[in-house]
N, C-alpha and C. Protein backbone atom coordinates (compact mmCIF):
# COMPACT_ATOMS: atom_id res chain seq x y z
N UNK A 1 -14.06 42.53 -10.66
CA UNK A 1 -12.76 43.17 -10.60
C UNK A 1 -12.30 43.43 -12.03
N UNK A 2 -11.79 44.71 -12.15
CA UNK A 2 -11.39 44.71 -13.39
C UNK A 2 -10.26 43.77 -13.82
N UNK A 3 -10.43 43.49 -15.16
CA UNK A 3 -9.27 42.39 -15.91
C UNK A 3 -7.95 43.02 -15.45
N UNK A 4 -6.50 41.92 -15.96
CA UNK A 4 -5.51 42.62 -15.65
C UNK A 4 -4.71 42.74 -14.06
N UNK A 5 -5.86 42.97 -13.67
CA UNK A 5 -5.02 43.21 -11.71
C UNK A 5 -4.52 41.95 -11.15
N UNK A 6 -3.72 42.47 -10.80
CA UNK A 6 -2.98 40.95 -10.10
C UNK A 6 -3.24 40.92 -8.17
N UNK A 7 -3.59 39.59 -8.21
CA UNK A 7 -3.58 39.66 -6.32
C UNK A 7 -2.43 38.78 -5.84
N UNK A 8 -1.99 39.80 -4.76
CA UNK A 8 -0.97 38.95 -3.93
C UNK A 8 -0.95 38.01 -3.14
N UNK A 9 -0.08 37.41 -2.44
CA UNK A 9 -0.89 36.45 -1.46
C UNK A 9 0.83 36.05 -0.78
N UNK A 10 0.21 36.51 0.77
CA UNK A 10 1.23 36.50 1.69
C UNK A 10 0.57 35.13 2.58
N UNK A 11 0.90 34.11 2.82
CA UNK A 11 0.79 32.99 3.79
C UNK A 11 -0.62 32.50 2.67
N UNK A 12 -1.47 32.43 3.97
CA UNK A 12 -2.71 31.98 3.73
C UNK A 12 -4.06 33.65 3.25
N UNK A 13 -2.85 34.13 3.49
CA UNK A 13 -3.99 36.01 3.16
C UNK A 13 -3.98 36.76 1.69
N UNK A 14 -4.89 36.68 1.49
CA UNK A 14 -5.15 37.38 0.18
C UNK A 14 -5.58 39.09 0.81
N UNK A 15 -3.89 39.45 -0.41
CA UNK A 15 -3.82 41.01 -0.09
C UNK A 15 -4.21 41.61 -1.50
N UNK A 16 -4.88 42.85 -1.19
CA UNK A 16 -6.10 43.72 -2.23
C UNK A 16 -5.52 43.57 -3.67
N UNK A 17 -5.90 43.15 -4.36
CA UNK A 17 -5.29 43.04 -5.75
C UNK A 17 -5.11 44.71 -6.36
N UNK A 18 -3.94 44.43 -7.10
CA UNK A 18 -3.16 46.15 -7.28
C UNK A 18 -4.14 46.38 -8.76
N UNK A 19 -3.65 47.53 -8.97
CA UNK A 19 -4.11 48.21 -9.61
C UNK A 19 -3.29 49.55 -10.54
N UNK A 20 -2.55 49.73 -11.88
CA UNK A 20 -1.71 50.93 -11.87
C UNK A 20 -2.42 52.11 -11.87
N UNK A 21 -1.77 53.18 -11.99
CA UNK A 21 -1.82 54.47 -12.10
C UNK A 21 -2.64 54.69 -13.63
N UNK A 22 -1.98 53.96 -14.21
CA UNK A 22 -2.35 54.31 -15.67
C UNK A 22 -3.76 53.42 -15.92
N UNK A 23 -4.25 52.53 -15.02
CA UNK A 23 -5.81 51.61 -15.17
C UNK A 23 -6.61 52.35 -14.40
N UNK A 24 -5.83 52.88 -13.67
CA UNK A 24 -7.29 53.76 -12.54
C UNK A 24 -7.56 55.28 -13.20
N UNK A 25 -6.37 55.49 -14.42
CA UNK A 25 -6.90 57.31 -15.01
C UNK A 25 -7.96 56.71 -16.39
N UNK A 26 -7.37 55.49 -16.95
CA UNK A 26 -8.58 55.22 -17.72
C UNK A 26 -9.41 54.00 -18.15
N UNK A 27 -9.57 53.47 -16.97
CA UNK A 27 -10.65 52.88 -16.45
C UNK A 27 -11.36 53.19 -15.17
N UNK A 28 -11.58 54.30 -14.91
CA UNK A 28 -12.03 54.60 -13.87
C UNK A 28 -13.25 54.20 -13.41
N UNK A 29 -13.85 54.32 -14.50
CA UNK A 29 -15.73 53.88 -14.49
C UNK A 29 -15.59 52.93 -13.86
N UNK A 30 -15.15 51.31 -14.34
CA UNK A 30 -15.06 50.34 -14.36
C UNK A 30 -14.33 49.91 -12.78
N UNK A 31 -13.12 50.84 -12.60
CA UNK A 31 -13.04 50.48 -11.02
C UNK A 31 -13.13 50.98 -10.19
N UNK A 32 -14.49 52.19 -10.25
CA UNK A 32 -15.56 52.80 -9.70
C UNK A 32 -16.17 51.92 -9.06
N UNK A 33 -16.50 50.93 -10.19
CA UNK A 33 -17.87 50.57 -10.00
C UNK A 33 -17.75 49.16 -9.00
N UNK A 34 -16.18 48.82 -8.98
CA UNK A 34 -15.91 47.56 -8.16
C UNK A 34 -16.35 48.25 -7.01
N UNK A 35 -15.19 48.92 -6.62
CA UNK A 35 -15.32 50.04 -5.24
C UNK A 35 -16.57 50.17 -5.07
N UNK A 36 -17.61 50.55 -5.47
CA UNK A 36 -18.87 50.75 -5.32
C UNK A 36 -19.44 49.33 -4.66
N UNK A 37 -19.15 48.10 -5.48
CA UNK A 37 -19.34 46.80 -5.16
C UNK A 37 -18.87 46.30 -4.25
N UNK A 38 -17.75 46.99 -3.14
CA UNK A 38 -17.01 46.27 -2.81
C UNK A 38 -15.81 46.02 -2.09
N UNK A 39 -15.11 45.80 -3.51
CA UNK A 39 -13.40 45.31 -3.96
C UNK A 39 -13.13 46.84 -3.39
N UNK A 40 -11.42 46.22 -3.21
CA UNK A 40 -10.60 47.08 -2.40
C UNK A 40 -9.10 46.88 -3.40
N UNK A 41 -8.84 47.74 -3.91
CA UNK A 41 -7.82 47.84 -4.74
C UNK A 41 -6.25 48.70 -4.09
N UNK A 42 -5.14 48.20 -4.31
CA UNK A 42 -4.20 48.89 -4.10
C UNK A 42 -3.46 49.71 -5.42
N UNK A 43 -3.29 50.68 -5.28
CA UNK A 43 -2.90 52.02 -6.46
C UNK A 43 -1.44 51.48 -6.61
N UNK A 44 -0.89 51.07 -7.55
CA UNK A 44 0.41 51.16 -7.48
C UNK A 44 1.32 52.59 -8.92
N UNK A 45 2.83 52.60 -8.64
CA UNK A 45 3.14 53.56 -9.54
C UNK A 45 4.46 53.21 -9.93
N UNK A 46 4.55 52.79 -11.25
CA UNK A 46 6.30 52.67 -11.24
C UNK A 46 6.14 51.18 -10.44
N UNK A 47 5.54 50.59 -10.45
CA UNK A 47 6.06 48.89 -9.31
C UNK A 47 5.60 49.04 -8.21
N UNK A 48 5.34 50.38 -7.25
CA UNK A 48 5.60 50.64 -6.12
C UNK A 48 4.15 51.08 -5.27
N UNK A 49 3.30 50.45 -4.63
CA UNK A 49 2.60 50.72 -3.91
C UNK A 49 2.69 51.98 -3.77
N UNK A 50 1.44 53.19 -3.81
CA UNK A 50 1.26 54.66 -3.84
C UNK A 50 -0.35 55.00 -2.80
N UNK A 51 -1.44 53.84 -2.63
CA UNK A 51 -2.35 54.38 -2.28
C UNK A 51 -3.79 53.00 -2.16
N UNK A 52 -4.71 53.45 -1.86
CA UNK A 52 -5.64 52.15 -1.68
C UNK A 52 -6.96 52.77 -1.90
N UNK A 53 -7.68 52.06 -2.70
CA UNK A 53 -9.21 52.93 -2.99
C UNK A 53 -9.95 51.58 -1.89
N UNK A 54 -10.48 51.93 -1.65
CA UNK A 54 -11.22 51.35 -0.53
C UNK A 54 -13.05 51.75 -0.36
N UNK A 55 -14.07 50.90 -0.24
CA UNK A 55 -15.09 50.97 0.05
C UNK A 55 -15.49 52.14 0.90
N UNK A 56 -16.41 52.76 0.72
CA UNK A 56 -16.88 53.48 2.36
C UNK A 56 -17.47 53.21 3.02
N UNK A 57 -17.28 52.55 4.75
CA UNK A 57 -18.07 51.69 5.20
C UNK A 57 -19.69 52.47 5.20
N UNK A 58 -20.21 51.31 5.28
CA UNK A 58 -21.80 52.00 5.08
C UNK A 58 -22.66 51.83 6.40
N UNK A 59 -22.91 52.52 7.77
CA UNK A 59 -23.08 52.79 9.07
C UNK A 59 -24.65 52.70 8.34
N UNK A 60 -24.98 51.53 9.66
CA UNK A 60 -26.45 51.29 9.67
C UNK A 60 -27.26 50.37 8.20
N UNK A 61 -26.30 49.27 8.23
CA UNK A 61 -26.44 48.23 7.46
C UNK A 61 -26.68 47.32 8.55
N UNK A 62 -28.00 46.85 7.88
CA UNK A 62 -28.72 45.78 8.96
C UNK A 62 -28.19 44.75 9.15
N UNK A 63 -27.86 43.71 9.82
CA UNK A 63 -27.29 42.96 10.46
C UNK A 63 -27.91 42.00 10.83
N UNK A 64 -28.24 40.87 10.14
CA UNK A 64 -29.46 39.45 10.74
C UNK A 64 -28.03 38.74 12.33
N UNK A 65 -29.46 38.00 12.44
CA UNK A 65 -29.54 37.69 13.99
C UNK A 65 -28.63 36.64 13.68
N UNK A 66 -28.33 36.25 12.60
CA UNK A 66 -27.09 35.04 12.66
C UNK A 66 -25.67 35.29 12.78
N UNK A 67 -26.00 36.66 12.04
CA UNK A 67 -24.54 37.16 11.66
C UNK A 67 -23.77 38.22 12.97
N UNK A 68 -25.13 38.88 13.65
CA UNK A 68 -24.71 39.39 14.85
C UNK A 68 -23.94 37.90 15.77
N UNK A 69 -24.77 36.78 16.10
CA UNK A 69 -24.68 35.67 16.90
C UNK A 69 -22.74 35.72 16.23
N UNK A 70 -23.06 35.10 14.96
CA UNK A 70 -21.43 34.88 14.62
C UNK A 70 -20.89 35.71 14.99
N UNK A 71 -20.76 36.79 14.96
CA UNK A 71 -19.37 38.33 15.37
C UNK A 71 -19.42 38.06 16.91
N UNK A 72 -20.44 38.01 17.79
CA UNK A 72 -20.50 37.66 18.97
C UNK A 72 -19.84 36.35 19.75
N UNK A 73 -19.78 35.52 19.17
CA UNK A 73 -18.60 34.16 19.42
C UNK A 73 -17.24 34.69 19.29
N UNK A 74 -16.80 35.16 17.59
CA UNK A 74 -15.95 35.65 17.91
C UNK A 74 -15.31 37.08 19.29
N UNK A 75 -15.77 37.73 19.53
CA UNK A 75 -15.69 39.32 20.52
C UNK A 75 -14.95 38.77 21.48
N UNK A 76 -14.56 39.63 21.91
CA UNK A 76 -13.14 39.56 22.75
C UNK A 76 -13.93 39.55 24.32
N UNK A 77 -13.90 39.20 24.92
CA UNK A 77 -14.59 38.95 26.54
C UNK A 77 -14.05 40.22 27.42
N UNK A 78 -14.95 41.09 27.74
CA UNK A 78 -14.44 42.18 28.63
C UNK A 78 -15.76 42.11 29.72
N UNK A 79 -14.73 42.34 31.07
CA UNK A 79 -15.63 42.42 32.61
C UNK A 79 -16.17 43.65 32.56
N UNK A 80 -17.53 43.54 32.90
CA UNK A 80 -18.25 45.18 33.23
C UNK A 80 -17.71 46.15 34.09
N UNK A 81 -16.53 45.98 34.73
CA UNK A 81 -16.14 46.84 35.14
C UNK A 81 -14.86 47.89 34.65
N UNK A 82 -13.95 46.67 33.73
CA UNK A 82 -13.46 47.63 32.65
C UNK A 82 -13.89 48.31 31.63
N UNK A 83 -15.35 47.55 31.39
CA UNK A 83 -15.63 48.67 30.09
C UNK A 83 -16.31 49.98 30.73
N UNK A 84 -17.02 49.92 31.80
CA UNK A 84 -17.28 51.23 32.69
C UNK A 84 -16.26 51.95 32.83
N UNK A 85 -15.11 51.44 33.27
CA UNK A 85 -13.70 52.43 33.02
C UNK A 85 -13.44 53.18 32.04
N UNK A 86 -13.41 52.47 31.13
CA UNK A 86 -12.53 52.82 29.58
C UNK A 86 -13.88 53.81 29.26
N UNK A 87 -15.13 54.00 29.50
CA UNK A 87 -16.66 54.87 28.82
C UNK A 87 -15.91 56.03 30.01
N UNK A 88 -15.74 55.84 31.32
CA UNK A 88 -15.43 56.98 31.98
C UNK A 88 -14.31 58.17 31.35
N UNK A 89 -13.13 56.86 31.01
CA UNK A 89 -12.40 57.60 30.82
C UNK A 89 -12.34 58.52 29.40
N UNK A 90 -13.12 57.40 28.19
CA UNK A 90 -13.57 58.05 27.31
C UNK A 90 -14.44 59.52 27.11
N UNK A 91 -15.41 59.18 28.00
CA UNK A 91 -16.43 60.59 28.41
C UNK A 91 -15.78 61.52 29.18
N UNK A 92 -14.76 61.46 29.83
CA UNK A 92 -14.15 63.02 30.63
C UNK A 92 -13.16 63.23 29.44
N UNK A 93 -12.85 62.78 28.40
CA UNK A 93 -11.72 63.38 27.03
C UNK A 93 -12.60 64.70 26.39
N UNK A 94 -14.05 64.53 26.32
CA UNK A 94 -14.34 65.58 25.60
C UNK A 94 -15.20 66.94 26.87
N UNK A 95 -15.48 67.83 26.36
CA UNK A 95 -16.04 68.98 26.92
C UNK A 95 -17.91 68.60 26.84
N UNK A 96 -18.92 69.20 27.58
CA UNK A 96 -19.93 68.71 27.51
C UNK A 96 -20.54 69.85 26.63
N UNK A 97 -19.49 70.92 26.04
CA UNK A 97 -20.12 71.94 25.07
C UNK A 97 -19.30 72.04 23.85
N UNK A 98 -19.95 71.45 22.93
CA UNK A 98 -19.80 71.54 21.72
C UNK A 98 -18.77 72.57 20.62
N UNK A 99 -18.69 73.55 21.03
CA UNK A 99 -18.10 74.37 20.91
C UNK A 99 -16.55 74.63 21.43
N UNK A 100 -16.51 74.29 22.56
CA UNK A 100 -15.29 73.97 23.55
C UNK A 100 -14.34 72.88 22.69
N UNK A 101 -15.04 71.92 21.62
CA UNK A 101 -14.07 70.82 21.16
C UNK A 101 -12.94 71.23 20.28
């Protein structure tokens, strides 16, 4: 994380450590390269929260069999017959031609 940024902290939650206007026009490289790493920064301007640079999630990052198991303990318990619902109702929202969307 670049030097300088301060992180907040509401209860027990650590919220994105800020970042000014004037560190992100010239240090950009530098908190590029967190973002790149990572870190999730909040833009502030004048004192005042303005914006959030944020990671881009990266789709089709492999996933070991422990870490699936863990997310899976946590998951919320749904009956096969609501999630057949909610795919129905999902799948009649769009058109089956591409073009039509």
């Amino acid at each position: 994380m670049p030097q300088g940024d301060t992180e907040r902290y509401r209860g027990d939650v650590t919220v994105q450590p800020e970042i000014t206007q004037w560190d992100l026009r010239n240090r950009s490289r530098e908190v590029m390269d967190a973002v790149q790493g990572g870190q999730s920064f909040t833009v502030t301007r004048g004192g005042h929260p303005i914006g959030q640079l944020v990671p881009l999630r990266r789709y089709g990052r492999f996933v070991s069999r422990q870490e699936f198991a863990a997310m899976s303990r946590t998951a919320s318990g749904t009956d096969l017959h609501t999630f057949r619902a909610e795919q129905e109702t999902t799948a009649d929202m769009y058109s089956d031609d591409p073009y039509d969307r």
